[in-house]
PDB file of N, CA and C in Angstrom:
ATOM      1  N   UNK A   1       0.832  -1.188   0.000  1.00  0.00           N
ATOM      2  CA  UNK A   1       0.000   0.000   0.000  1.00  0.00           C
ATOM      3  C   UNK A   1       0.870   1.243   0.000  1.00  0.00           C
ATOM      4  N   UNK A   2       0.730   2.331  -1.209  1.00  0.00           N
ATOM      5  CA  UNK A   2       1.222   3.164  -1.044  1.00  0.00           C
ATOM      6  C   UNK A   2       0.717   4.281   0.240  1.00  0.00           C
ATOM      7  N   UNK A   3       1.996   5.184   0.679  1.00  0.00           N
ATOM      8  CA  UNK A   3       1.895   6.171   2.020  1.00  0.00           C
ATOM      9  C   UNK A   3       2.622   7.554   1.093  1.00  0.00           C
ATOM     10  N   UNK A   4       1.109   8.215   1.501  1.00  0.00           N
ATOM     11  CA  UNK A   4       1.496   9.593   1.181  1.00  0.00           C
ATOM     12  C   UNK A   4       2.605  10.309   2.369  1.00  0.00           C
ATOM     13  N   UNK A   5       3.917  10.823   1.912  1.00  0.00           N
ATOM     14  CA  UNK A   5       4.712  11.200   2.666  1.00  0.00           C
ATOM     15  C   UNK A   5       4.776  12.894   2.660  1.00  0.00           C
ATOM     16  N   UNK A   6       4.148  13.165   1.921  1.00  0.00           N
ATOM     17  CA  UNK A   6       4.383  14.964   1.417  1.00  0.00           C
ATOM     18  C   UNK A   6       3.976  15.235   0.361  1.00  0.00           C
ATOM     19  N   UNK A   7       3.194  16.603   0.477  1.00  0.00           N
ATOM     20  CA  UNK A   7       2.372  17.057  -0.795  1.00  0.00           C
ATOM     21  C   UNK A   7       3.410  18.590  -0.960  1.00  0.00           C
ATOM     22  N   UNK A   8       3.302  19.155  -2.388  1.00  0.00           N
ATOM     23  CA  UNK A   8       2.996  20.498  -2.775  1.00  0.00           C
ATOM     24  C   UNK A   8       1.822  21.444  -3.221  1.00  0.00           C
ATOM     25  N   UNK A   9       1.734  22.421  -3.004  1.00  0.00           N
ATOM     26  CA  UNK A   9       0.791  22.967  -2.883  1.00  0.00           C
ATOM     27  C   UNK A   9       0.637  24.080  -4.159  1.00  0.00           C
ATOM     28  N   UNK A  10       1.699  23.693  -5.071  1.00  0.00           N
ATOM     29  CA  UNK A  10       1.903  24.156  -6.175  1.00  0.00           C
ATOM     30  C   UNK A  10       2.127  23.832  -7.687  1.00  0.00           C
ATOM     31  N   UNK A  11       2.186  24.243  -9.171  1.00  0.00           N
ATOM     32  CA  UNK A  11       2.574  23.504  -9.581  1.00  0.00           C
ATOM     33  C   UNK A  11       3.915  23.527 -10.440  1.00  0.00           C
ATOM     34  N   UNK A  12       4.570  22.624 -10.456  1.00  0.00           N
ATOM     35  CA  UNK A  12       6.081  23.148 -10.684  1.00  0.00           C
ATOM     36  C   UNK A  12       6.274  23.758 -13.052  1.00  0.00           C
ATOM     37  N   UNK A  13       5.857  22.777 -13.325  1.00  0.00           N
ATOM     38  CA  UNK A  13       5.481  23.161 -14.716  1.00  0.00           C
ATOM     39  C   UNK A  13       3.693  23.092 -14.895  1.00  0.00           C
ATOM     40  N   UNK A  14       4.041  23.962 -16.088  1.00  0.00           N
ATOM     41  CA  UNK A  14       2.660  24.391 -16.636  1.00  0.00           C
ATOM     42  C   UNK A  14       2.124  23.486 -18.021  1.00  0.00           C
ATOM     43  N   UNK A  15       3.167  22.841 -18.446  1.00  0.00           N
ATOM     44  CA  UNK A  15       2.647  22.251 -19.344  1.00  0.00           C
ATOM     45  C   UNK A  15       2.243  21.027 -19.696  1.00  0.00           C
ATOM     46  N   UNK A  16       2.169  20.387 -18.233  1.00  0.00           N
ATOM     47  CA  UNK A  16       1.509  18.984 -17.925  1.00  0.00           C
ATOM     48  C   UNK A  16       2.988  17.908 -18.227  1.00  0.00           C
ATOM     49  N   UNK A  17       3.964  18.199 -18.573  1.00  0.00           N
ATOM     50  CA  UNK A  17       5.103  17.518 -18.239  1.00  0.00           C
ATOM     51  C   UNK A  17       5.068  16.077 -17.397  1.00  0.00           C
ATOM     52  N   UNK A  18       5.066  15.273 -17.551  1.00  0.00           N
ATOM     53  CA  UNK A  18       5.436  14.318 -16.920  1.00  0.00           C
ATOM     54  C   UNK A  18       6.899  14.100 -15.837  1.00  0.00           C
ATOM     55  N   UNK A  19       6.959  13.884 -15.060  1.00  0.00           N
ATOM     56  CA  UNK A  19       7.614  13.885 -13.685  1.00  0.00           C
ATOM     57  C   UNK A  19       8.777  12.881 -14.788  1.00  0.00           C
ATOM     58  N   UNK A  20      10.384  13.287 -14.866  1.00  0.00           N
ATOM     59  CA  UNK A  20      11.528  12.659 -15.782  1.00  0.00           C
ATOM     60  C   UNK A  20      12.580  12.265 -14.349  1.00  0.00           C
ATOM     61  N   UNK A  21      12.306  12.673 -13.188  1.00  0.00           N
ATOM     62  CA  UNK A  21      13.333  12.134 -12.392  1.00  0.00           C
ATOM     63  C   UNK A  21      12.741  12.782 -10.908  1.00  0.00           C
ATOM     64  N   UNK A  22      13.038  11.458 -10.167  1.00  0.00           N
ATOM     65  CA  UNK A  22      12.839  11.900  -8.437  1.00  0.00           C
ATOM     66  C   UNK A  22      13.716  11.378  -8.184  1.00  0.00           C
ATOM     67  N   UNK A  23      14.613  12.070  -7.214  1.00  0.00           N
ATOM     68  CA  UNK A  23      15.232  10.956  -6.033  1.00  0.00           C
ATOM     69  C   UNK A  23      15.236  11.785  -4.557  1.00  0.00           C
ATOM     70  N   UNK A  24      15.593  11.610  -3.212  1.00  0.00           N
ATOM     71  CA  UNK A  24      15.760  11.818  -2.050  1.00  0.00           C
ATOM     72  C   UNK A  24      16.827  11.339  -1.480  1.00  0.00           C
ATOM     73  N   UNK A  25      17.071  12.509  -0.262  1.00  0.00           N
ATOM     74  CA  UNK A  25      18.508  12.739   0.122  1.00  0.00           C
ATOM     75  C   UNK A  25      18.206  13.529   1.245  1.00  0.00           C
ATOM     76  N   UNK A  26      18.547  13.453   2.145  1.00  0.00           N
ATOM     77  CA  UNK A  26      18.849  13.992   3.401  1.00  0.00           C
ATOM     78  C   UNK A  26      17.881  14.967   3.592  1.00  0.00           C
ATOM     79  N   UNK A  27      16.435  14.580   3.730  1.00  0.00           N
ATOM     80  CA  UNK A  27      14.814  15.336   3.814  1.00  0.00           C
ATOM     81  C   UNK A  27      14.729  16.122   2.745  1.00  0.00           C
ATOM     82  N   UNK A  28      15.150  15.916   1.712  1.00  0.00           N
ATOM     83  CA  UNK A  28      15.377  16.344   0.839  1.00  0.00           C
ATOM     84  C   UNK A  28      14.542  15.612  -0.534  1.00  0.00           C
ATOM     85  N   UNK A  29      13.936  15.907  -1.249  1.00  0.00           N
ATOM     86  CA  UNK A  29      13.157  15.822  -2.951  1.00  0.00           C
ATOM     87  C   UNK A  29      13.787  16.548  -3.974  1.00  0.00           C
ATOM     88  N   UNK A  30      14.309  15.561  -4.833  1.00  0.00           N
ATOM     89  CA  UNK A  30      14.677  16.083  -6.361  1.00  0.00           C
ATOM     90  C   UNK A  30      13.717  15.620  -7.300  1.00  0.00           C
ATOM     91  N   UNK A  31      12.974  16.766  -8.276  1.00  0.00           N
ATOM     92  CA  UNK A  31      12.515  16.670  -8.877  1.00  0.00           C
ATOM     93  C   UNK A  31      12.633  17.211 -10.302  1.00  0.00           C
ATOM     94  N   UNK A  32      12.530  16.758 -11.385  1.00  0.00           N
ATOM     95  CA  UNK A  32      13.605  16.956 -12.616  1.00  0.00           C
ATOM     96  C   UNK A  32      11.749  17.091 -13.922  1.00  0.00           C
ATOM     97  N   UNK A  33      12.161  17.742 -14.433  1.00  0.00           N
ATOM     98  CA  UNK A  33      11.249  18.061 -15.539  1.00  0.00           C
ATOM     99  C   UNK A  33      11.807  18.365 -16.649  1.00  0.00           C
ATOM    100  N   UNK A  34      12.330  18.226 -17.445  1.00  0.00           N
ATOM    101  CA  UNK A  34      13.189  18.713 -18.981  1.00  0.00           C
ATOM    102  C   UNK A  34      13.871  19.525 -18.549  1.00  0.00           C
ATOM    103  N   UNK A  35      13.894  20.697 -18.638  1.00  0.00           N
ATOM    104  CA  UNK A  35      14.967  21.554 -18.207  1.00  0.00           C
ATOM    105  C   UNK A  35      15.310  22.177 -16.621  1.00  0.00           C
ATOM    106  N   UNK A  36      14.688  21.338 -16.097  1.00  0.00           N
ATOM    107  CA  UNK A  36      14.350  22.157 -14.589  1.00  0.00           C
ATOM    108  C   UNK A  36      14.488  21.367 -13.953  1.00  0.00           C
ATOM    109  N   UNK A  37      15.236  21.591 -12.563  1.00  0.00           N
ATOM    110  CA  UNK A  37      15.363  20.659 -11.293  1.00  0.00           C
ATOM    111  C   UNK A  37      14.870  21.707 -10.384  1.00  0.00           C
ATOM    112  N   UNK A  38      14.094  20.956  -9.404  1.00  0.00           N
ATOM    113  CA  UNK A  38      13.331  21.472  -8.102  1.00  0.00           C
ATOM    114  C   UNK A  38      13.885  20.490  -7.513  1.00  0.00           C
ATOM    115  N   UNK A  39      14.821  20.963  -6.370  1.00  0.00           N
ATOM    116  CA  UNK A  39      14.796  20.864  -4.444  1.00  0.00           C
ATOM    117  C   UNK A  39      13.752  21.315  -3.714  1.00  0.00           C
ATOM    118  N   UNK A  40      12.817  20.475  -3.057  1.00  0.00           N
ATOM    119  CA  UNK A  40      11.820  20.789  -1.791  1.00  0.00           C
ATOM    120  C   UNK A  40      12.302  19.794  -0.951  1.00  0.00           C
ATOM    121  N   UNK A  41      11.842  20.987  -0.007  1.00  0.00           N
ATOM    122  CA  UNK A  41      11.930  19.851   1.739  1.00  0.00           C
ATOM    123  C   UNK A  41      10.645  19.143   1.794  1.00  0.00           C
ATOM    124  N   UNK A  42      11.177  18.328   3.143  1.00  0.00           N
ATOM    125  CA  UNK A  42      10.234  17.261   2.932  1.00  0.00           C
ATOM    126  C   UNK A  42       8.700  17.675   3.322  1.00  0.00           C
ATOM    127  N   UNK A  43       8.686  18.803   3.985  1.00  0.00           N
ATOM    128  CA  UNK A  43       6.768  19.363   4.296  1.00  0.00           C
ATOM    129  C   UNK A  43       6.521  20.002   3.013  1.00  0.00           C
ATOM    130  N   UNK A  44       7.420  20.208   1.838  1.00  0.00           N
ATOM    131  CA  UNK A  44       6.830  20.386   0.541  1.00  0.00           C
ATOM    132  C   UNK A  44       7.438  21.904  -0.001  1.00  0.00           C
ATOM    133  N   UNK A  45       8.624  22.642   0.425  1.00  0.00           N
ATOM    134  CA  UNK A  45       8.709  23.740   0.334  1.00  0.00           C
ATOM    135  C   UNK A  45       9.601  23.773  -0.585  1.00  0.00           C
ATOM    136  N   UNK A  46       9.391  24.624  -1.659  1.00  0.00           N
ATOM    137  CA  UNK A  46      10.440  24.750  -2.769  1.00  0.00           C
ATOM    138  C   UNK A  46      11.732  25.370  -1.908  1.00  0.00           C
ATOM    139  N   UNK A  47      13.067  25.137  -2.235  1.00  0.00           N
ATOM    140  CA  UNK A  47      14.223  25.918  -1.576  1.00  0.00           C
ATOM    141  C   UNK A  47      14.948  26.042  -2.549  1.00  0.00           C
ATOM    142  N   UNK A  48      15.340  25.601  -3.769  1.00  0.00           N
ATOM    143  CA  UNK A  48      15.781  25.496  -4.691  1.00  0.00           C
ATOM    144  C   UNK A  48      15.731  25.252  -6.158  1.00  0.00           C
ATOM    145  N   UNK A  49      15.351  26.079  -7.205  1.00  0.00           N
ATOM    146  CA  UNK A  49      15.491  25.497  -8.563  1.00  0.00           C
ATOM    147  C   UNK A  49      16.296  25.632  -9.601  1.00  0.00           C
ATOM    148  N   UNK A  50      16.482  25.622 -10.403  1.00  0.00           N
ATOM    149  CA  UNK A  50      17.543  24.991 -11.495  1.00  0.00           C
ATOM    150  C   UNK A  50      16.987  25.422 -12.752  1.00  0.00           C
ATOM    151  N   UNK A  51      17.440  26.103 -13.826  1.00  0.00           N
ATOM    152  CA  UNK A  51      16.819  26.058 -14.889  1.00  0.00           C
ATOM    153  C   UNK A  51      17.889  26.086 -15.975  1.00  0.00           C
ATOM    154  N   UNK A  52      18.171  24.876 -16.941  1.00  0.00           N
ATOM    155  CA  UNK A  52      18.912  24.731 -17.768  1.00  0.00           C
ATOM    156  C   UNK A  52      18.528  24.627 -18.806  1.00  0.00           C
ATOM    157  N   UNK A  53      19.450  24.770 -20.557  1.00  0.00           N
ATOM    158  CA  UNK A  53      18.690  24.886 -21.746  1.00  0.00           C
ATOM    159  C   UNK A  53      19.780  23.847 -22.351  1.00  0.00           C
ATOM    160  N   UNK A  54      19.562  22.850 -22.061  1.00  0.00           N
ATOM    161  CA  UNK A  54      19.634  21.526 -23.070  1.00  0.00           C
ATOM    162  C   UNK A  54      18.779  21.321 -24.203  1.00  0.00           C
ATOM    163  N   UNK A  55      17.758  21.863 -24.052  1.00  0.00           N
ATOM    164  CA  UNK A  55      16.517  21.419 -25.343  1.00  0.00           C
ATOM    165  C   UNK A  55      16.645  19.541 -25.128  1.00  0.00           C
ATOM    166  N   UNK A  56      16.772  18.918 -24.094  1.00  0.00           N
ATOM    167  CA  UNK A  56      16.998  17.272 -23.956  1.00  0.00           C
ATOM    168  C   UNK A  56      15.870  17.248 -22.780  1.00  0.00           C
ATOM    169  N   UNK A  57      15.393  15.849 -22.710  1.00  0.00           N
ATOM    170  CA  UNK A  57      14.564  15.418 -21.556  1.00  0.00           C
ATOM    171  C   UNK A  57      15.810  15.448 -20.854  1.00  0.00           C
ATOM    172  N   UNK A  58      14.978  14.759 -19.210  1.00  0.00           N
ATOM    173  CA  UNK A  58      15.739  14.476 -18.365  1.00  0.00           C
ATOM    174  C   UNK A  58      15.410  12.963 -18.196  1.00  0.00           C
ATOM    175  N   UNK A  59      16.381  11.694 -18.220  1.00  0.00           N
ATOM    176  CA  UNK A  59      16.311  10.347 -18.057  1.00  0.00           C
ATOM    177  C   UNK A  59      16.344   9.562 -16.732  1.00  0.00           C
ATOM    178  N   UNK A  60      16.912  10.509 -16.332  1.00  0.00           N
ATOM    179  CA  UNK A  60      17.260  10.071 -14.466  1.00  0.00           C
ATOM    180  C   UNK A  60      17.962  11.334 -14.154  1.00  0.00           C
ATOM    181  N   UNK A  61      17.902  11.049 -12.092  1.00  0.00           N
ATOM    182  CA  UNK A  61      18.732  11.823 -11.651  1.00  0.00           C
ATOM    183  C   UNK A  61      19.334  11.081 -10.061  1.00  0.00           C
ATOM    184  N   UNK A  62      20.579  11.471  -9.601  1.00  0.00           N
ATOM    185  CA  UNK A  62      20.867  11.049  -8.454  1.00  0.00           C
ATOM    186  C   UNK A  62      21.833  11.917  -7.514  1.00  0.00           C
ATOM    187  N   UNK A  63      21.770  11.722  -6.352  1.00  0.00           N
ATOM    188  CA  UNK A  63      22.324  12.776  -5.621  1.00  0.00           C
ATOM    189  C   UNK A  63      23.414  12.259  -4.456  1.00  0.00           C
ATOM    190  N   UNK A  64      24.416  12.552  -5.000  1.00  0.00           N
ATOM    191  CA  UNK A  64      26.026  12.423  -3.710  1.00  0.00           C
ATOM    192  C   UNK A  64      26.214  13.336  -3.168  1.00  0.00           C
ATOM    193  N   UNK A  65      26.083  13.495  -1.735  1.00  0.00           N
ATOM    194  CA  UNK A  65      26.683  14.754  -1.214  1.00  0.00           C
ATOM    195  C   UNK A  65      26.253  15.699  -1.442  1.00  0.00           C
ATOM    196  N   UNK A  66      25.099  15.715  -1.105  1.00  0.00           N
ATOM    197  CA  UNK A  66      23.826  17.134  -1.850  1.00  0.00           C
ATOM    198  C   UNK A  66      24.153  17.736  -2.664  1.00  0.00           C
ATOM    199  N   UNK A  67      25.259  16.867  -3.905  1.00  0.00           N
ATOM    200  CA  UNK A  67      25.214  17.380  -5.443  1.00  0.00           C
ATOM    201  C   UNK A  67      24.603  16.819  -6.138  1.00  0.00           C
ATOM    202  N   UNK A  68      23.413  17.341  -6.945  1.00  0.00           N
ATOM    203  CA  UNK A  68      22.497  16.623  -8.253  1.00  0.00           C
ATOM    204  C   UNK A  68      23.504  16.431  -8.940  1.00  0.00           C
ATOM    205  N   UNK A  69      23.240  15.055  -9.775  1.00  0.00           N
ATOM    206  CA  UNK A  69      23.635  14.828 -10.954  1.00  0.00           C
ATOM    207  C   UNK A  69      22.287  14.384 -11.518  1.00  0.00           C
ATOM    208  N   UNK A  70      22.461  14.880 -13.039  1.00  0.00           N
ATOM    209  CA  UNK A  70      21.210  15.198 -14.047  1.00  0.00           C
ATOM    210  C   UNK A  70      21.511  14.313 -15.328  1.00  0.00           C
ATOM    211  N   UNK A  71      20.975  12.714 -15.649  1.00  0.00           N
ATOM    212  CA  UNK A  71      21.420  12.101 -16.700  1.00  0.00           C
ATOM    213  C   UNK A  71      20.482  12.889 -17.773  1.00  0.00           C
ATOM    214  N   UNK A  72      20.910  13.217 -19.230  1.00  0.00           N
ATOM    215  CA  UNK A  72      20.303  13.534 -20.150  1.00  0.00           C
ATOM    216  C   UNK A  72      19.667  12.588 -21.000  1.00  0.00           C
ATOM    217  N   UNK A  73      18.731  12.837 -22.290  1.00  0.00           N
ATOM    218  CA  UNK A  73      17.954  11.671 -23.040  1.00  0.00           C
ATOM    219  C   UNK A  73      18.649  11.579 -24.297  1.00  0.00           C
ATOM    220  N   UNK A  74      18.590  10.843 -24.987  1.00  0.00           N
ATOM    221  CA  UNK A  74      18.961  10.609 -26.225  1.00  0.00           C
ATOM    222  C   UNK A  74      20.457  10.168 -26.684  1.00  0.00           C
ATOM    223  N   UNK A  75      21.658  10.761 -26.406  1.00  0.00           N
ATOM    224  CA  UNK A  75      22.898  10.232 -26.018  1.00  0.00           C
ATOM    225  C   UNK A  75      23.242  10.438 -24.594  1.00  0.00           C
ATOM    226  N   UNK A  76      24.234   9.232 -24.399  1.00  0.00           N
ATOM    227  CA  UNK A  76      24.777   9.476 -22.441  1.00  0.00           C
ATOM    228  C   UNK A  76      25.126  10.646 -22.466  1.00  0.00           C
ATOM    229  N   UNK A  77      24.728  11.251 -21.541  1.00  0.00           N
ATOM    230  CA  UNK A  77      25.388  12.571 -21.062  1.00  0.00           C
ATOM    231  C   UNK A  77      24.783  12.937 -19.699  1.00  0.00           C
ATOM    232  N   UNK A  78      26.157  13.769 -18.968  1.00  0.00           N
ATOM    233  CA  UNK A  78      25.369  13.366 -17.539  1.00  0.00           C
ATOM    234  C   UNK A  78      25.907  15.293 -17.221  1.00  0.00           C
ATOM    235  N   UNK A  79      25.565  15.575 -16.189  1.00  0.00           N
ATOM    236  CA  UNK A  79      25.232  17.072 -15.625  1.00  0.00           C
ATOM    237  C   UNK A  79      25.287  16.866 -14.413  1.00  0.00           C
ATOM    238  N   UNK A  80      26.366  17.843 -13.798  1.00  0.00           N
ATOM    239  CA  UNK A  80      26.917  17.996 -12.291  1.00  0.00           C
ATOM    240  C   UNK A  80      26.245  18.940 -11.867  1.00  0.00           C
ATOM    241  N   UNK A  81      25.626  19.432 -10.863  1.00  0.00           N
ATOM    242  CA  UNK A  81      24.632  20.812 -10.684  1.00  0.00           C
ATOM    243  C   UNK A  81      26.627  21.377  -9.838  1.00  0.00           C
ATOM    244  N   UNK A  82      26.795  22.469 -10.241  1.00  0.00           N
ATOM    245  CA  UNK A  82      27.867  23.013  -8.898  1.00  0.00           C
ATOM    246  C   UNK A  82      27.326  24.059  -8.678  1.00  0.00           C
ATOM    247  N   UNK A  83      26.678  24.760  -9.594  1.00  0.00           N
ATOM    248  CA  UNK A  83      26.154  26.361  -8.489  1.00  0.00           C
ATOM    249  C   UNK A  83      24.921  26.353  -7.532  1.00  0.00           C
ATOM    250  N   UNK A  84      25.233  26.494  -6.503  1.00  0.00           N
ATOM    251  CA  UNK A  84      24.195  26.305  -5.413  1.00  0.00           C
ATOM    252  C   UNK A  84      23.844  27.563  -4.609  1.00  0.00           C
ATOM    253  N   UNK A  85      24.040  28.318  -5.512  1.00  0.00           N
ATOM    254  CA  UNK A  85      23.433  30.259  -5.692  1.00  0.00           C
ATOM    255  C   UNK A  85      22.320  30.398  -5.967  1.00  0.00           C
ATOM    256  N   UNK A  86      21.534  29.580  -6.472  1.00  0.00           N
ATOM    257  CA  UNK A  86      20.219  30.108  -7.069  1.00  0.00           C
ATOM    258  C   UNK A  86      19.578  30.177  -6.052  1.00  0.00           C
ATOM    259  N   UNK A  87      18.753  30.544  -5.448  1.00  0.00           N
ATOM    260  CA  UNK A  87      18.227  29.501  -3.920  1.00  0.00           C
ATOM    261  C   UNK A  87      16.550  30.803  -4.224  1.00  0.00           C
ATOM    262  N   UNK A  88      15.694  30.167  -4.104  1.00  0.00           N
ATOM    263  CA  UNK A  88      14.454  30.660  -4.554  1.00  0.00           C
ATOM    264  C   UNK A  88      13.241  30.582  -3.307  1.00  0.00           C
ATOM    265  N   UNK A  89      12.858  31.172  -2.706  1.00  0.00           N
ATOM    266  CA  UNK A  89      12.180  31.243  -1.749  1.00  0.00           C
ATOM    267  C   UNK A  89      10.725  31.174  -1.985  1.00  0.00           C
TER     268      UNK A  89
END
């Protein structure tokens, strides 16, 4: 049986996008949409997003050391997040 662990109260894209990558990390939610990664905590609060122009889906994502890494679609290619400046309230 699935357990709801945390909702948002928002919506992250507008164009009905399908969800391309989750993972979790230290109360922590990564959430990946084509060009965009969202960090929320775990009661659902955006703290962080990301907006990159690959023009590529996103295939997966995983997180070492509260650094995203962002696999791309179509050929391997993978994406280190290092700037952790953006920080969006």
């Amino acid at each position: 049986m699935p357990t709801e662990i945390g909702t948002t109260q928002s919506d992250f894209v507008k164009n009905n996008s399908p969800l391309q990558g989750f993972t979790s990390s230290r109360s922590k939610f990564y959430l990946a949409f084509n060009d965009n990664l969202f960090i929320i905590t775990h009661p659902g609060k955006l703290i962080q997003h990301y907006q990159f122009h690959t023009l590529r889906e996103t295939e997966g994502i995983a997180v070492e050391n509260d650094r995203p890494y962002i696999e791309l679609a179509r050929r391997p290619e993978l994406l280190q997040i290092k700037n952790q400046q953006n920080k969006k309230n």
